[in-house]
C-alpha atoms as a PDB file:
ATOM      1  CA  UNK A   1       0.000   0.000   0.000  1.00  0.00           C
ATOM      2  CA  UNK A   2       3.177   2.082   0.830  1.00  0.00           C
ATOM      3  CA  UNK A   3       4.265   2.075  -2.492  1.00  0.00           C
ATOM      4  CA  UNK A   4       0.818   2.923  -4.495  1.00  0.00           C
ATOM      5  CA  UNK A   5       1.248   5.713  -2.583  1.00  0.00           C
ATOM      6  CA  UNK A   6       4.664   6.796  -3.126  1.00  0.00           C
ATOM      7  CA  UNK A   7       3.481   5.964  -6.505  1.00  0.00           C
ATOM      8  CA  UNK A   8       0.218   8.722  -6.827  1.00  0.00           C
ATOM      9  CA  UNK A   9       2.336  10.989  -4.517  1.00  0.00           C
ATOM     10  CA  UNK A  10       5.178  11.006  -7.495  1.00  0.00           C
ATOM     11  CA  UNK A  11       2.208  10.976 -10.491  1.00  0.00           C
ATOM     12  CA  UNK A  12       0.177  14.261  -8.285  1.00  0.00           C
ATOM     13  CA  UNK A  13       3.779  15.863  -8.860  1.00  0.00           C
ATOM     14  CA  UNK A  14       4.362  15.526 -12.261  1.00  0.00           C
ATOM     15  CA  UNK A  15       1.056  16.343 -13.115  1.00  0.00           C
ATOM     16  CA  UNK A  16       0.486  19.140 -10.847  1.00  0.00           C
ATOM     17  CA  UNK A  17       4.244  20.384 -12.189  1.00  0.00           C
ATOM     18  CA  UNK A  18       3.028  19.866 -15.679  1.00  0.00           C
ATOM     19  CA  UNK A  19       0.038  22.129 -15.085  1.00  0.00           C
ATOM     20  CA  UNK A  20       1.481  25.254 -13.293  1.00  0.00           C
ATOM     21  CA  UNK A  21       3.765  24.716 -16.699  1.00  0.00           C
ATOM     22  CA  UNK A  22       1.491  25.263 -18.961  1.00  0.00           C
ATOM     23  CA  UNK A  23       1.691  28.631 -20.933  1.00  0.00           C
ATOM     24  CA  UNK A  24      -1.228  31.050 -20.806  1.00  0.00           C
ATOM     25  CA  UNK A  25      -2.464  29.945 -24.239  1.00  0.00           C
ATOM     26  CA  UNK A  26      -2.644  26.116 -23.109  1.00  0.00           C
ATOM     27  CA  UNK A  27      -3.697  26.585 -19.486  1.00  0.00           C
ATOM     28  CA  UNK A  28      -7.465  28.947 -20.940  1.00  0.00           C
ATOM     29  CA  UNK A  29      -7.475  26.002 -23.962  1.00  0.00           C
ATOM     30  CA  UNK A  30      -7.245  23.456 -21.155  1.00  0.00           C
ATOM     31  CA  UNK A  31     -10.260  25.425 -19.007  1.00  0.00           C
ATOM     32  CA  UNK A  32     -12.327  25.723 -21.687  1.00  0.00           C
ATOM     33  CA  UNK A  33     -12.029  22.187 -23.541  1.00  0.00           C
ATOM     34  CA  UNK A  34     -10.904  19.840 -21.029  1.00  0.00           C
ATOM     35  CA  UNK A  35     -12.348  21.029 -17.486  1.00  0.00           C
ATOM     36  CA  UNK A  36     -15.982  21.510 -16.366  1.00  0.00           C
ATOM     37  CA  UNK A  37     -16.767  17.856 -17.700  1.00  0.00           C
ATOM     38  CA  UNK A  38     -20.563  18.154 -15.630  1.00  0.00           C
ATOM     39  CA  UNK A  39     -21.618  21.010 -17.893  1.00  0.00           C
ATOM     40  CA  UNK A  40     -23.665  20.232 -20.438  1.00  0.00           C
ATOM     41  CA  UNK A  41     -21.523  20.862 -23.996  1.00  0.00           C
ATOM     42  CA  UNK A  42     -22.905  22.771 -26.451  1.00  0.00           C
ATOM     43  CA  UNK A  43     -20.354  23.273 -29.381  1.00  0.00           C
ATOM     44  CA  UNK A  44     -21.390  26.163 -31.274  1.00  0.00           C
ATOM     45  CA  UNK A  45     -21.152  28.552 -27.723  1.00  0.00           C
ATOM     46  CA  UNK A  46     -17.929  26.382 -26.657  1.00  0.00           C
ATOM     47  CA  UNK A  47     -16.351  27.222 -30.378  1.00  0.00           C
ATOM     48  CA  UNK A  48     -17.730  30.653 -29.960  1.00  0.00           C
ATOM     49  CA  UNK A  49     -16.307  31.088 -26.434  1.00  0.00           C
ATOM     50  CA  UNK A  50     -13.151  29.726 -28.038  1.00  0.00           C
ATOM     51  CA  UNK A  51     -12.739  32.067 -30.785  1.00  0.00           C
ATOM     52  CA  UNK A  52     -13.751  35.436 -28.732  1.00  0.00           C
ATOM     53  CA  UNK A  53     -11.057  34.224 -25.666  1.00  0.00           C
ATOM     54  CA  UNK A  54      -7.999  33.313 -28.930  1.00  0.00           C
ATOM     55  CA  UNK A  55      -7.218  36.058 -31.111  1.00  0.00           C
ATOM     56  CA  UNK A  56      -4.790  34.006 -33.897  1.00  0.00           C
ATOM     57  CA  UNK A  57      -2.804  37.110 -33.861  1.00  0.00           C
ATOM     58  CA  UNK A  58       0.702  35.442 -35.175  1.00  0.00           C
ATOM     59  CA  UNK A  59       2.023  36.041 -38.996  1.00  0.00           C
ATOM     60  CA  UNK A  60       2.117  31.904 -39.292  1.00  0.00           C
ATOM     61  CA  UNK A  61      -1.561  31.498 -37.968  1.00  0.00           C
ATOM     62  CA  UNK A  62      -2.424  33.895 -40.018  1.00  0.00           C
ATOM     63  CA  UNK A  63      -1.149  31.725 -43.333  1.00  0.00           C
ATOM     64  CA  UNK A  64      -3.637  29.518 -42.515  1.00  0.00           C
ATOM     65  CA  UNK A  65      -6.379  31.896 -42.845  1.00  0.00           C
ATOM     66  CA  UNK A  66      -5.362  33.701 -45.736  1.00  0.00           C
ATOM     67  CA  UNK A  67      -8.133  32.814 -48.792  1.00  0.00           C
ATOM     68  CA  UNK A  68      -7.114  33.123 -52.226  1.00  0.00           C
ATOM     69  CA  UNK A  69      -8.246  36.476 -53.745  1.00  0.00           C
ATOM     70  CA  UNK A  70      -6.928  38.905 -56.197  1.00  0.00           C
ATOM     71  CA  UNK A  71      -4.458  41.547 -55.861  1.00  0.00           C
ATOM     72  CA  UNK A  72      -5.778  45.055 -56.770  1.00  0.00           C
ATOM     73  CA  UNK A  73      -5.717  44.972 -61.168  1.00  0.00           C
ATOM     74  CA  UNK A  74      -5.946  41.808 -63.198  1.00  0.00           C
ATOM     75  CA  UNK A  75      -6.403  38.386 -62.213  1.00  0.00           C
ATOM     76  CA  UNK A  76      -5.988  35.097 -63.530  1.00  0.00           C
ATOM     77  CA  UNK A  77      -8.176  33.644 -61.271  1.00  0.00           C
ATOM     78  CA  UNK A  78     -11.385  33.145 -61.713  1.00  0.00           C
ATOM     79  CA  UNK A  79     -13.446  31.895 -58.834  1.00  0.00           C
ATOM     80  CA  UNK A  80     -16.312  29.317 -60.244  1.00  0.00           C
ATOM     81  CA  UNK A  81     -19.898  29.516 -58.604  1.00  0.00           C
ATOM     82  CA  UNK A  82     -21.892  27.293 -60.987  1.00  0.00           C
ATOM     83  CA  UNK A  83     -22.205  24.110 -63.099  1.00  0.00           C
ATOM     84  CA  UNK A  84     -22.570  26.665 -66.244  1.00  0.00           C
ATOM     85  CA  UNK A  85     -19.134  28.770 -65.034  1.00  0.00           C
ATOM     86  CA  UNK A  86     -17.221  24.828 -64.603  1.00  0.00           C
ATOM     87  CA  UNK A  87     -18.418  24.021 -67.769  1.00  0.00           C
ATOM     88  CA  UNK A  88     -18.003  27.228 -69.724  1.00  0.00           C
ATOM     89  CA  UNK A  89     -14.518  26.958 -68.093  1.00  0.00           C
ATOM     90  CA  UNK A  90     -13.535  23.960 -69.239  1.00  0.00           C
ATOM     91  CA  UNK A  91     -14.957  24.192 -72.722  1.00  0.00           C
ATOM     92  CA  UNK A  92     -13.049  27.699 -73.057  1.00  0.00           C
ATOM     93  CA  UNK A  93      -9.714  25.872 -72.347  1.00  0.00           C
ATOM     94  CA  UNK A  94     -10.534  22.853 -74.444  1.00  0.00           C
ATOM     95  CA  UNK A  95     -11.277  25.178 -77.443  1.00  0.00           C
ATOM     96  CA  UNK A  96      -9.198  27.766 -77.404  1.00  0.00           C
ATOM     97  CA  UNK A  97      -6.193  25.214 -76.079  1.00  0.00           C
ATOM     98  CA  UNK A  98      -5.658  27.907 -73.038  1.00  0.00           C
ATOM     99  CA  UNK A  99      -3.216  27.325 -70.104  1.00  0.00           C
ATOM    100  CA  UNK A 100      -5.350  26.581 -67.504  1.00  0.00           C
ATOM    101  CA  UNK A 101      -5.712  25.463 -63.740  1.00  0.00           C
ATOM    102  CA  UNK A 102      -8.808  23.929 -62.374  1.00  0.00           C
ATOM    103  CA  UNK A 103      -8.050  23.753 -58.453  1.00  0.00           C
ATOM    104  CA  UNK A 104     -11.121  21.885 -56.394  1.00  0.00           C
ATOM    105  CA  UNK A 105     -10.775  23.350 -52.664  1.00  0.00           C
ATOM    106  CA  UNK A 106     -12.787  23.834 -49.902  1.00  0.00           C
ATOM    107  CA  UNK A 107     -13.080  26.158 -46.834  1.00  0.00           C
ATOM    108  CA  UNK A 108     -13.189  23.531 -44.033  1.00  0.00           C
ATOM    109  CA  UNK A 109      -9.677  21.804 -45.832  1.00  0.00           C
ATOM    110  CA  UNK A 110      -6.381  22.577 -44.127  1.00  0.00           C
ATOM    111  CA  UNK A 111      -4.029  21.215 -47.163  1.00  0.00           C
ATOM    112  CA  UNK A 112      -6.363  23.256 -49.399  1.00  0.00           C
ATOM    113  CA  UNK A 113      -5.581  26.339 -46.803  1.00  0.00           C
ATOM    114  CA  UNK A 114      -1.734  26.086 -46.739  1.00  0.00           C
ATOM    115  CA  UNK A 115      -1.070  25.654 -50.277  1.00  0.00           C
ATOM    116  CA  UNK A 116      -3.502  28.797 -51.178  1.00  0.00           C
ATOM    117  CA  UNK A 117      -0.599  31.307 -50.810  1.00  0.00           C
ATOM    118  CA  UNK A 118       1.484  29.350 -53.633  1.00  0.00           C
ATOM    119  CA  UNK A 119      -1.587  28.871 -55.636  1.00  0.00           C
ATOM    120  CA  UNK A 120      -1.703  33.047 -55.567  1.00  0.00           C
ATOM    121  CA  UNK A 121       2.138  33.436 -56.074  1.00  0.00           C
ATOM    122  CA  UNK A 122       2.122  31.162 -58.737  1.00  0.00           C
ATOM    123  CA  UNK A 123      -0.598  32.777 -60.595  1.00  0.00           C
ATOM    124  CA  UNK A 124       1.375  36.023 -60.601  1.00  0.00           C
ATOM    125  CA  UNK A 125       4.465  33.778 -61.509  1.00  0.00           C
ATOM    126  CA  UNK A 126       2.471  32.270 -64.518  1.00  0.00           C
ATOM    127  CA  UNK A 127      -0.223  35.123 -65.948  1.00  0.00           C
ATOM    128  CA  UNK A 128      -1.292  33.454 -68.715  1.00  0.00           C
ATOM    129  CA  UNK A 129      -2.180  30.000 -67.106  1.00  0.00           C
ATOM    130  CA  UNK A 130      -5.957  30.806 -65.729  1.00  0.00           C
ATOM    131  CA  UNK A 131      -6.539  29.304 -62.382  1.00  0.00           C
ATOM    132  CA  UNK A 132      -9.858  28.053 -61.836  1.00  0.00           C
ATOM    133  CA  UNK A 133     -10.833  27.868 -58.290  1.00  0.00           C
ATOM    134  CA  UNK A 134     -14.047  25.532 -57.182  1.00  0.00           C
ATOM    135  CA  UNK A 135     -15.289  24.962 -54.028  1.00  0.00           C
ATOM    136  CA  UNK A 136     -16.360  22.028 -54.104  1.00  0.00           C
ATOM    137  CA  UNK A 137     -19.339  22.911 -51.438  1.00  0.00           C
ATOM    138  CA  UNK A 138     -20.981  25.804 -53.519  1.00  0.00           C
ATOM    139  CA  UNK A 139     -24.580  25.043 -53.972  1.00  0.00           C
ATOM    140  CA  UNK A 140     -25.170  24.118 -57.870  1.00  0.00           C
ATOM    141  CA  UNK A 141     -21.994  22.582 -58.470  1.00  0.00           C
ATOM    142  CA  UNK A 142     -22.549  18.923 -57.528  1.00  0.00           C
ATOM    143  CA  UNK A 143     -23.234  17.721 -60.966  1.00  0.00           C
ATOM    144  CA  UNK A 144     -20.402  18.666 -63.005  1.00  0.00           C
ATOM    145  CA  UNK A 145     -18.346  17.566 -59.736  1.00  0.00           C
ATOM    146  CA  UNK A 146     -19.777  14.765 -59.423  1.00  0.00           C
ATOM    147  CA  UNK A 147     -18.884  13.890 -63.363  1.00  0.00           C
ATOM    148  CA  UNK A 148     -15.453  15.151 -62.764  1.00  0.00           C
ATOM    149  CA  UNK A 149     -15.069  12.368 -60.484  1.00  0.00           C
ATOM    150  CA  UNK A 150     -13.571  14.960 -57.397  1.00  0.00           C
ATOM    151  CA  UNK A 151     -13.005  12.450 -54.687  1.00  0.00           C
ATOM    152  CA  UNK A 152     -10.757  14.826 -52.369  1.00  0.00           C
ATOM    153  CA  UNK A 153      -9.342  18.191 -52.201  1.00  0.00           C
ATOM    154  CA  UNK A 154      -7.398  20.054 -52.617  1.00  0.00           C
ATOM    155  CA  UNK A 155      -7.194  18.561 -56.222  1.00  0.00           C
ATOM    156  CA  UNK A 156      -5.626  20.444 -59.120  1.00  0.00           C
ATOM    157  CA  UNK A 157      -5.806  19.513 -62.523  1.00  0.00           C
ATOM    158  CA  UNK A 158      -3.231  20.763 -65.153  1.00  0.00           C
ATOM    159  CA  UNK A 159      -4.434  21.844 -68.984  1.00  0.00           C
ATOM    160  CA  UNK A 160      -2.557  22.683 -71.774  1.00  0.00           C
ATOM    161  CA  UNK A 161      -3.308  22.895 -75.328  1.00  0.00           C
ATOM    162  CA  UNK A 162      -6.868  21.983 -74.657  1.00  0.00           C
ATOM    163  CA  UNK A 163      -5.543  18.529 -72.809  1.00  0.00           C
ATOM    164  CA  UNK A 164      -5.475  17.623 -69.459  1.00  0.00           C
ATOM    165  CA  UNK A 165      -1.832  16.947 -69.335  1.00  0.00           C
ATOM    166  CA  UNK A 166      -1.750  15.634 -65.515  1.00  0.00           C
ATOM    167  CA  UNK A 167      -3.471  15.653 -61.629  1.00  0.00           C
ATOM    168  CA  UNK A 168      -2.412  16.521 -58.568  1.00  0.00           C
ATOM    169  CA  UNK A 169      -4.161  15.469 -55.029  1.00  0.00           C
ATOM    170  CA  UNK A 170      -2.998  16.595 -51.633  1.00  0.00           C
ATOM    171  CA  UNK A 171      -1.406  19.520 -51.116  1.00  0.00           C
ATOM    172  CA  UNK A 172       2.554  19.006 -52.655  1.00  0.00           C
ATOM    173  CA  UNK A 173       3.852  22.020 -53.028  1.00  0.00           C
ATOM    174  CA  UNK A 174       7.074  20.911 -54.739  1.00  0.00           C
ATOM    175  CA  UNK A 175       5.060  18.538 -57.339  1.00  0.00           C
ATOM    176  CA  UNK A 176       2.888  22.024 -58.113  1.00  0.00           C
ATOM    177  CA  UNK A 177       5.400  24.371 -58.615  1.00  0.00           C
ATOM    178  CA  UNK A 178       7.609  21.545 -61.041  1.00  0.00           C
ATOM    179  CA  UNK A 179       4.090  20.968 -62.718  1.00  0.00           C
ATOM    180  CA  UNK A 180       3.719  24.457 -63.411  1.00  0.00           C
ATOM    181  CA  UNK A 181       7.161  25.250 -64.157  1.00  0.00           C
ATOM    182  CA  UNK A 182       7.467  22.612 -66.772  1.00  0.00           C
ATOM    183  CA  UNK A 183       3.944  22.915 -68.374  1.00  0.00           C
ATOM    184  CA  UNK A 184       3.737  27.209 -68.423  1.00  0.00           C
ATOM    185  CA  UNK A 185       6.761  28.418 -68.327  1.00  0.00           C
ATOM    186  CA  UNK A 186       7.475  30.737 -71.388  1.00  0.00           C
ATOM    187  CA  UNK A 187      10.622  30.215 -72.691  1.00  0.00           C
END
C-alpha cells in the first residue's frame, strides 16, 4: 500500500508540475475544452467562447487563414460559382487550347488552406495559365463535380493545349510548382 502511494504521490507531482507549466495559451485552452466535464456541452457557444477568448494574432496562424483572392488589377483567377461557369470553363480551355488550372478546394480543408498562398504566387508567376478555383461545397456545383469524379481536395488539374496533361491530389507544393514550371513556363 506504501508504495501505491509513493506511486500517486510522485504521479500528483508531475502532473500538478506539468500544469502550473502550462503557458497562458494552453492553461485557458485546457479550461475551456478539457475542465468543467458536468456542464452540459454545447459546441457552437464552446467554439464561440473559443474564438472570442484566442485572437490568432501570429504572422504563421495567419497563413492559414489567408483565402485566395486577387491583388488590386488583373487576375488570372477566376473563382467558379456554378455548373454553367465549370463548364463554360472547361470548354473555353478545351477550345481555345488555353493554359489553364482547375483547383477543387474547400473552406473547411487545411491542405487546401496552406497551399492557397502558392496557388496566388504562382498565378502572378504564370499570368497566362488561368486558375480556376471551385469549391467544391458551392450550392449548384454537384453535378459537373460529381462527373469530374472529385473524390478529395485540394485537387488540381493541369491543362494545356486543350488537354489535361496531368493531376495533382494533396497539397505538394514541390510537385505544383515543377508541374507548373514545366507545363507554363514561357521560354
Amino acid at each position: 500500500m506504501r508504495g501505491n502511494n509513493k506511486a500517486l504521490l510522485v504521479r500528483a507531482l508531475i502532473f500538478g508540475s506539468h500544469r502550473s507549466s502550462m503557458n497562458s495559451f494552453s492553461r485557458r485552452l485546457h479550461e475551456n475544452l478539457i475542465s468543467n466535464p458536468s456542464k452540459t456541452s454545447h459546441p457552437s457557444k464552446s467554439l464561440s467562447n473559443f474564438t472570442t477568448k484566442f485572437h490568432f494574432s501570429t504572422p504563421y496562424l495567419q497563413l492559414f487563414q489567408r483565402t485566395l483572392s486577387s491583388s488590386s488589377g488583373a487576375s488570372n483567377i477566376v473563382l467558379v460559382k456554378s455548373d454553367e461557369e465549370l463548364n463554360s470553363g472547361m470548354k473555353n480551355v478545351q477550345e481555345k487550347s488555353s493554359p489553364a488550372v482547375f483547383y477543387f478546394t474547400a473552406t473547411w480543408c487545411g491542405p487546401c488552406k496552406f497551399i492557397s498562398p502558392v496557388i496566388e504566387e504562382l498565378s502572378k508567376k504564370y499570368p497566362h495559365a488561368t486558375i480556376y478555383k471551385v469549391d467544391i461545397d458551392t450550392e449548384g456545383l454537384q453535378n459537373a463535380l460529381a462527373n469530374l469524379n472529385i473524390a478529395a481536395v485540394p485537387t488540381l488539374e493541369f491543362y494545356k493545349n486543350g488537354k489535361k496533361e496531368t493531376t495533382i491530389v494533396g497539397a505538394d507544393v514541390a510537385k505544383l510548382k515543377n508541374t507548373m514550371e514545366s507545363l507554363y513556363r514561357e521560354d
